[in-house]
N, C-alpha and C. Protein backbone atom coordinates (compact mmCIF):
# COMPACT_ATOMS: atom_id res chain seq x y z
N UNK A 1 -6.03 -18.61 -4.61
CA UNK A 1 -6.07 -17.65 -5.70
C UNK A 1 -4.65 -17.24 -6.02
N UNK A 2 -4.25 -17.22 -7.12
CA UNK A 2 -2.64 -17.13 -7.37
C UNK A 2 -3.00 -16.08 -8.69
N UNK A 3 -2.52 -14.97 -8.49
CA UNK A 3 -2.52 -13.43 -8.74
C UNK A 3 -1.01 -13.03 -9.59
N UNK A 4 -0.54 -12.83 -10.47
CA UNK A 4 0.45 -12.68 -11.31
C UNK A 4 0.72 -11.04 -11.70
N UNK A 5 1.63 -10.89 -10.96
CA UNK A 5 2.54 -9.68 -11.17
C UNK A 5 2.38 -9.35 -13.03
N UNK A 6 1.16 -9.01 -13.26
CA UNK A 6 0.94 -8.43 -14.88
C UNK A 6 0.17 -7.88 -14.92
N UNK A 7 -0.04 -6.54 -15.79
CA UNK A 7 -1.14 -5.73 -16.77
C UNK A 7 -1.28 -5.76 -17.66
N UNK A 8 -2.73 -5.52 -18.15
CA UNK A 8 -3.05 -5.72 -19.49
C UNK A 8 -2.59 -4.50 -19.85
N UNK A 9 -2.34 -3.07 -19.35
CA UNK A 9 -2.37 -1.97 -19.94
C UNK A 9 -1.09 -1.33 -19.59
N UNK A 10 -0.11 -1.53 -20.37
CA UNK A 10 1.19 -1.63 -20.15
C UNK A 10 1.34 0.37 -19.84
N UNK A 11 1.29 1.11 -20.02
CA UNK A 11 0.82 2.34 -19.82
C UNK A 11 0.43 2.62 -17.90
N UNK A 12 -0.26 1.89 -17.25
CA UNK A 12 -0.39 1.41 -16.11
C UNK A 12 0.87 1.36 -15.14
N UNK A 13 1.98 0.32 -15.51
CA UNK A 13 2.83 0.30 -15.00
C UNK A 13 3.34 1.32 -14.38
N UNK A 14 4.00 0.85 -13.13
CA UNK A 14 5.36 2.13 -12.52
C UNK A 14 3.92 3.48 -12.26
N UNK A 15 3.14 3.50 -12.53
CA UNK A 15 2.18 5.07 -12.01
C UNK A 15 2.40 5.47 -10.50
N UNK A 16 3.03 6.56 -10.33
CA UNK A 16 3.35 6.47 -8.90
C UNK A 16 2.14 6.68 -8.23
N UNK A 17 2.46 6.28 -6.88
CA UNK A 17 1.21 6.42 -5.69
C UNK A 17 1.08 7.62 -5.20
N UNK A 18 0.45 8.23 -4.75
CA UNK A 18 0.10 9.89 -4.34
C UNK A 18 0.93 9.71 -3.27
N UNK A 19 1.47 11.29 -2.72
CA UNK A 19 1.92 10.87 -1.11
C UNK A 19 1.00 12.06 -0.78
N UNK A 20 0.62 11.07 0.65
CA UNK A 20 -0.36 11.43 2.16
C UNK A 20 0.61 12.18 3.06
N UNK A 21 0.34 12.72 3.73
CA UNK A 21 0.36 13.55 4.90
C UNK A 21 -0.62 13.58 6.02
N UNK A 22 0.39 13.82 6.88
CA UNK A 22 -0.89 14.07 8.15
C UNK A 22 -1.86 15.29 8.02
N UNK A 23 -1.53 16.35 7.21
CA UNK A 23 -2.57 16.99 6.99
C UNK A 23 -3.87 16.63 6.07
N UNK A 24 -3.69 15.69 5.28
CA UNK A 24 -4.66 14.96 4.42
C UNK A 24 -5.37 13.77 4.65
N UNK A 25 -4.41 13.30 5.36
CA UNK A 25 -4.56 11.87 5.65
C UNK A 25 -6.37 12.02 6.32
N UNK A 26 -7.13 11.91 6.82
CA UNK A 26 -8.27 11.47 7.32
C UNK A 26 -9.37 11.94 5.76
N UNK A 27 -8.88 13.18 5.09
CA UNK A 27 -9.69 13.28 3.84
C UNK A 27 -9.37 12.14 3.17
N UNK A 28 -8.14 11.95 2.45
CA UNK A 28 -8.01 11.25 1.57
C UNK A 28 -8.16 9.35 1.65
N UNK A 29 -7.74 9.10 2.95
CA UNK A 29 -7.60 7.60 3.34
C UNK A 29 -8.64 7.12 3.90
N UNK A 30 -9.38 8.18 4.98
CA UNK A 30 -10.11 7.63 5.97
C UNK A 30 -11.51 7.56 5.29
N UNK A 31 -11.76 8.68 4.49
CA UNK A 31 -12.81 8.92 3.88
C UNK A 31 -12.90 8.39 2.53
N UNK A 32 -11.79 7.69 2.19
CA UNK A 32 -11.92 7.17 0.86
C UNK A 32 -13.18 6.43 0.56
N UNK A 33 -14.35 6.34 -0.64
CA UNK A 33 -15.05 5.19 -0.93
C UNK A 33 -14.57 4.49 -1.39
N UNK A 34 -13.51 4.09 -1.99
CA UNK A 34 -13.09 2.54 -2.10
C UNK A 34 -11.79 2.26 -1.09
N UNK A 35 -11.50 0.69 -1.48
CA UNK A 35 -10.50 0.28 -0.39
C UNK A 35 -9.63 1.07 -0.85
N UNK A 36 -8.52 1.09 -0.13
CA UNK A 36 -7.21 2.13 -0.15
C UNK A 36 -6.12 1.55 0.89
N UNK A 37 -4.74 0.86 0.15
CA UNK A 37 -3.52 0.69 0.50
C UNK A 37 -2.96 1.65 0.88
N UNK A 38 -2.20 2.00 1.91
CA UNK A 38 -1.21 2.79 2.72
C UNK A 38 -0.14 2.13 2.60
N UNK A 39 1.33 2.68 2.15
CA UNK A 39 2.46 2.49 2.10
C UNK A 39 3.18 3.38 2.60
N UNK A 40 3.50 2.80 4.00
CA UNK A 40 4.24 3.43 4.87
C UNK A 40 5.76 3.07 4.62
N UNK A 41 6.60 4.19 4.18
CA UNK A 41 8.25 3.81 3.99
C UNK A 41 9.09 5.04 4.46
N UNK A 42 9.84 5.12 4.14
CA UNK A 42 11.09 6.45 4.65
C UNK A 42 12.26 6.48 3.77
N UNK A 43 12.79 7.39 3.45
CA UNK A 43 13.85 7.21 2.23
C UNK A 43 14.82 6.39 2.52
N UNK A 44 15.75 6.06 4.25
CA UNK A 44 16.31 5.27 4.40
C UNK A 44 16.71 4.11 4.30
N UNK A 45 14.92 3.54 3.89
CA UNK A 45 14.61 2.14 4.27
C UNK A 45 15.65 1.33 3.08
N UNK A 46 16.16 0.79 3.25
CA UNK A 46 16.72 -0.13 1.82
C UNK A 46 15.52 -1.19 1.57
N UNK A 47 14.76 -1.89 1.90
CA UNK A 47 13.44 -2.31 1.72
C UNK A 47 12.96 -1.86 0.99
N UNK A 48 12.51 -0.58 1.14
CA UNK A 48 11.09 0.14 0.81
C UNK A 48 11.55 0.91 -0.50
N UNK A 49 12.81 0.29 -0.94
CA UNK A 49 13.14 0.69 -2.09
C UNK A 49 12.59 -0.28 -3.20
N UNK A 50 12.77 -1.29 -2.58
CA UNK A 50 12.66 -2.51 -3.35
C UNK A 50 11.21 -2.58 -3.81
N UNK A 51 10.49 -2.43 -2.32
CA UNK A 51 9.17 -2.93 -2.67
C UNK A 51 8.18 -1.20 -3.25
N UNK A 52 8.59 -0.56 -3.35
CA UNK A 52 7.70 0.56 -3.75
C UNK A 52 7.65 0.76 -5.45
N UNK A 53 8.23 0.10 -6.34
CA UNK A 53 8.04 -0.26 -7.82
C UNK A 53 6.94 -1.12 -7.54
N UNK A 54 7.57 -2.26 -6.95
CA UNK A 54 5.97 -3.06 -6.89
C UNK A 54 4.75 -2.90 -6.57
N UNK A 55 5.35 -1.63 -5.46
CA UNK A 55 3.06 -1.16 -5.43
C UNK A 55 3.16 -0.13 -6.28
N UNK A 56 4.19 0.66 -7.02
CA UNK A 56 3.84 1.26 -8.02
C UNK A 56 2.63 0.57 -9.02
N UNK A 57 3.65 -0.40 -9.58
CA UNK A 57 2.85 -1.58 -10.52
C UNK A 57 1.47 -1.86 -10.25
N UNK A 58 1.36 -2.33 -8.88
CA UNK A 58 0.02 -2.78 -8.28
C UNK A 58 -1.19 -1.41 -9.00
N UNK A 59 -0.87 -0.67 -7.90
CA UNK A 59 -1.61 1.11 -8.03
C UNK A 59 -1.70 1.15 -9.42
N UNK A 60 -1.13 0.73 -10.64
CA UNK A 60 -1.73 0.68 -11.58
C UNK A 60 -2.46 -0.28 -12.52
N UNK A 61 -1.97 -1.19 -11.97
CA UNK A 61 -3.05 -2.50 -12.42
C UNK A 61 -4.43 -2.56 -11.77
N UNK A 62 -4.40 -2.23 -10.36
CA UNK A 62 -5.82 -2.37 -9.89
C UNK A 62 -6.63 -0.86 -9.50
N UNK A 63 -6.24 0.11 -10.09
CA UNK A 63 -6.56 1.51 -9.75
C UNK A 63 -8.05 1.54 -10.00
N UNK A 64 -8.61 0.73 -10.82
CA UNK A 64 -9.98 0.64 -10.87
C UNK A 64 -10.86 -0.23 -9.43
N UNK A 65 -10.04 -0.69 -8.33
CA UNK A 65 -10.73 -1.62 -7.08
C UNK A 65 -9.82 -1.05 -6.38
N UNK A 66 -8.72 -0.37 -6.26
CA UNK A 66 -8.04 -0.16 -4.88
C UNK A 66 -7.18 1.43 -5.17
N UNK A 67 -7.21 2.20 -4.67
CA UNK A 67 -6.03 3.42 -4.28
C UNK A 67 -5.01 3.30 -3.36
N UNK A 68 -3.93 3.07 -3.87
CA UNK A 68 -2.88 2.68 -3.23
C UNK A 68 -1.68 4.56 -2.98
N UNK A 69 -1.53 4.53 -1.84
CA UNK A 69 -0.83 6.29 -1.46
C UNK A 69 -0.02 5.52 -0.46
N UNK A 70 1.29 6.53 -0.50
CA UNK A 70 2.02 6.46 0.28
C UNK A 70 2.62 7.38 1.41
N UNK A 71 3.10 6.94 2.20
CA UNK A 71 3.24 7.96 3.72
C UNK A 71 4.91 7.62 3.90
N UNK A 72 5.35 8.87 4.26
CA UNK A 72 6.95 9.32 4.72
C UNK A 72 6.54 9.00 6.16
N UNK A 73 7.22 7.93 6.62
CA UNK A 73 7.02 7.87 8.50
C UNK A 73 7.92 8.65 8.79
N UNK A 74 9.29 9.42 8.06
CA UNK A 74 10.15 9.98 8.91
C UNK A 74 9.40 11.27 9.12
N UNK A 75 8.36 11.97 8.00
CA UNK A 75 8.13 13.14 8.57
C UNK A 75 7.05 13.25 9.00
N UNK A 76 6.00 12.02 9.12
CA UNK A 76 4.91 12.18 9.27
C UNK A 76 4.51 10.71 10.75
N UNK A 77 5.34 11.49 11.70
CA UNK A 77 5.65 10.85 12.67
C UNK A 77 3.95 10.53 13.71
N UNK A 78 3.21 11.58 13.72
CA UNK A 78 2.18 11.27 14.34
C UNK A 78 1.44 9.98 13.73
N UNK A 79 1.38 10.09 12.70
CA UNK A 79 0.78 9.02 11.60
C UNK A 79 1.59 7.22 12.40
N UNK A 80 2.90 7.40 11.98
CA UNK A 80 3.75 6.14 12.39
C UNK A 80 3.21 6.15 13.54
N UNK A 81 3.04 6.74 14.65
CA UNK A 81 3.07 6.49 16.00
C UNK A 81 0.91 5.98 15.90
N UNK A 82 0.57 6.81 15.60
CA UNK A 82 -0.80 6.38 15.62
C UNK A 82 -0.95 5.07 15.20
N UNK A 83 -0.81 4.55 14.03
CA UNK A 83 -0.84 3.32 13.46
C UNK A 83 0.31 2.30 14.16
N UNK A 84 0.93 2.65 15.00
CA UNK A 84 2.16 1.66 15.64
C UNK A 84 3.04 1.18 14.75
N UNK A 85 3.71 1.78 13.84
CA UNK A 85 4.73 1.05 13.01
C UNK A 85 5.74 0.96 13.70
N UNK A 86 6.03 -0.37 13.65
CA UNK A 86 7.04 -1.34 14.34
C UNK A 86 8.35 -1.14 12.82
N UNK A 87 7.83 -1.96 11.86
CA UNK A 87 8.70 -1.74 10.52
C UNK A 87 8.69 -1.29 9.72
N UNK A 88 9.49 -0.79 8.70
CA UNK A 88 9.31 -0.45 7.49
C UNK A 88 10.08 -1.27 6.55
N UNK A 89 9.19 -1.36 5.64
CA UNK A 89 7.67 -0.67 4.72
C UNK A 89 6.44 -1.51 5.80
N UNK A 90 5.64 -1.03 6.13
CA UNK A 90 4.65 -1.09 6.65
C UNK A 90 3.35 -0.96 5.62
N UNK A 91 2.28 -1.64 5.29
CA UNK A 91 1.14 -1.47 4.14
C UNK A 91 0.14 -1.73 4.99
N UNK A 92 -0.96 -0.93 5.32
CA UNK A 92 -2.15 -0.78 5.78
C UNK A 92 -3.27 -0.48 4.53
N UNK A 93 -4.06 -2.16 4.75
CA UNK A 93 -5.83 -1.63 3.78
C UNK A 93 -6.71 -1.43 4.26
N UNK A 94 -7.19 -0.44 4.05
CA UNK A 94 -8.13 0.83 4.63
C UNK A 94 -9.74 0.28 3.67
N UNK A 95 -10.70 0.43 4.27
CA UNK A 95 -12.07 -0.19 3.14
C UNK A 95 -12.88 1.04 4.54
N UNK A 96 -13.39 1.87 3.60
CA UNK A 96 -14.50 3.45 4.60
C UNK A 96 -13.88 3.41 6.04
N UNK A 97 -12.74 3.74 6.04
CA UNK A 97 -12.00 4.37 6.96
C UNK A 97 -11.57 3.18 7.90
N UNK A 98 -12.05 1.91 7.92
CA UNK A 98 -11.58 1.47 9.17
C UNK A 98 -10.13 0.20 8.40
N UNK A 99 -9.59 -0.15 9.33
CA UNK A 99 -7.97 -1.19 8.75
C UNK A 99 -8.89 -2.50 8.67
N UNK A 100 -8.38 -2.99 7.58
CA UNK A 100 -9.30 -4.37 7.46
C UNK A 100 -7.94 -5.72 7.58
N UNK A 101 -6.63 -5.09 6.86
CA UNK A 101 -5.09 -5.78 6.80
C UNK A 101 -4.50 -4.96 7.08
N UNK A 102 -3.55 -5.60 7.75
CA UNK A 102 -2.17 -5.08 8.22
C UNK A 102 -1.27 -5.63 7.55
N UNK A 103 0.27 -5.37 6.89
CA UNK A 103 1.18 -6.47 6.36
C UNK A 103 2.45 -5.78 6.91
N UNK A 104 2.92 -6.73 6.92
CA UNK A 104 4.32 -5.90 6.92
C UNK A 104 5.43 -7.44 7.35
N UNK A 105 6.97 -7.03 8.00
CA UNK A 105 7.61 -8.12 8.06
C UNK A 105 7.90 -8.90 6.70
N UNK A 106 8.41 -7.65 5.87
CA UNK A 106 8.58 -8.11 4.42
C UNK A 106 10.23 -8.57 4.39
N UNK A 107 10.60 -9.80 3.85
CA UNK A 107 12.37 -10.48 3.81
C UNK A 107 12.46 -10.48 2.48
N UNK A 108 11.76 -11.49 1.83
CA UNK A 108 11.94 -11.85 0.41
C UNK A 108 10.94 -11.73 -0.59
N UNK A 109 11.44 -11.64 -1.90
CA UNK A 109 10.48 -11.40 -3.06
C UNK A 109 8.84 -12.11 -2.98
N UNK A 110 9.43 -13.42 -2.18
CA UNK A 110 7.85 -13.95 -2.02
C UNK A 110 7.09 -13.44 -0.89
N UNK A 111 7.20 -12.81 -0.09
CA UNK A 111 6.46 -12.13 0.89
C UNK A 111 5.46 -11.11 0.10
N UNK A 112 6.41 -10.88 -0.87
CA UNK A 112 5.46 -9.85 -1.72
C UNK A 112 4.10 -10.24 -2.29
N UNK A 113 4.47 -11.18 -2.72
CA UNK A 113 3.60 -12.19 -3.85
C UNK A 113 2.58 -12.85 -2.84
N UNK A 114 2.75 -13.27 -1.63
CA UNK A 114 1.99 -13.52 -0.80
C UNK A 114 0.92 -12.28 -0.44
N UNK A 115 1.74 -11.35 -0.45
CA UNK A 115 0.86 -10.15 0.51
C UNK A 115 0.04 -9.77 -0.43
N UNK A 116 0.27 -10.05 -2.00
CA UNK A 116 -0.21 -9.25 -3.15
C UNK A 116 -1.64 -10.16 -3.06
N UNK A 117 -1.28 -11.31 -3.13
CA UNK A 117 -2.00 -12.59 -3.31
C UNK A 117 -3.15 -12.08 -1.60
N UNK A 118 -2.98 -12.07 -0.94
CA UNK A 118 -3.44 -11.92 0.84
C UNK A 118 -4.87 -10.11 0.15
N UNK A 119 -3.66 -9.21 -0.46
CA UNK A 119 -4.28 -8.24 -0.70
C UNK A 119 -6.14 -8.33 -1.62
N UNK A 120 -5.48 -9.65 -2.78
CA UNK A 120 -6.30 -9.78 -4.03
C UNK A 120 -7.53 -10.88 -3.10
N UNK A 121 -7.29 -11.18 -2.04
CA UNK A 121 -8.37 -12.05 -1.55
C UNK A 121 -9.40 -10.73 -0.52
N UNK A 122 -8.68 -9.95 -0.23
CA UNK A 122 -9.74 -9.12 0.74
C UNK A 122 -10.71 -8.37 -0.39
N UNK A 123 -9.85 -8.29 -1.75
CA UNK A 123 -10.70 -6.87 -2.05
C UNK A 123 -11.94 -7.85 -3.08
N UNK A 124 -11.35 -9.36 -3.51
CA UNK A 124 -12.06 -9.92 -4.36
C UNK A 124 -12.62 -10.63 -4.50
N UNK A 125 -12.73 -11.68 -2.89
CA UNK A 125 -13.53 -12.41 -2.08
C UNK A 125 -15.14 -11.92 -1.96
N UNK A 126 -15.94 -12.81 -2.63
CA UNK A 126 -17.22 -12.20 -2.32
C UNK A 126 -17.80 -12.43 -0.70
């Protein structure tokens, strides 16, 4: 399945992702009814600079099949430690609370496109 970085609803684009907290986090993620991306980053990351336009983008192209939110590991350290983040950006998909993907170990632009592509098979695979 080969998945192309586009929207029909140009309006969509760039919509930022909510940010989670550990005080929310089990309402909003765990309990979500639909699947739900976690984007775990930290302002430091030079990475997670790169790649957080792109799940901007995503979060608005597929906001109708997936909720995509993001998590500060620097301040929301119980969270990082619970989930074991090794790296950042770290992306966890969540489907009624339990992890169905893990991604992370992001280098190059195509890791993205893979993971996007990896993402569009869990949620669209019958």
């Amino acid at each position: 399945m080969v998945v192309a970085w586009t929207t029909r609803d140009q309006s969509a684009r760039n919509m930022p992702m909510l940010a989670v907290n550990e005080d929310n986090f089990d309402n909003l993620v765990l309990q979500c009814p639909k699947p739900i991306l976690v984007y775990f980053g930290a302002p430091w990351c030079g990475l997670c600079h790169f790649v957080k336009p792109l799940l901007n983008h995503l979060h608005g192209e597929w906001q109708e099949q997936l909720v995509c939110v993001e998590v500060n590991a620097d301040v929301n350290l119980h969270l990082a430690n619970a989930y074991r983040l090794k790296n950042l950006p770290t992306l966890i998909l969540f489907n009624r609370g339990q992890v169905i993907q893990r991604l992370e170990d992001f280098r190059v632009r195509e890791d993205l496109h893979r993971i996007r592509e990896q993402i569009a098979v869990s949620l669209f695979s019958p």
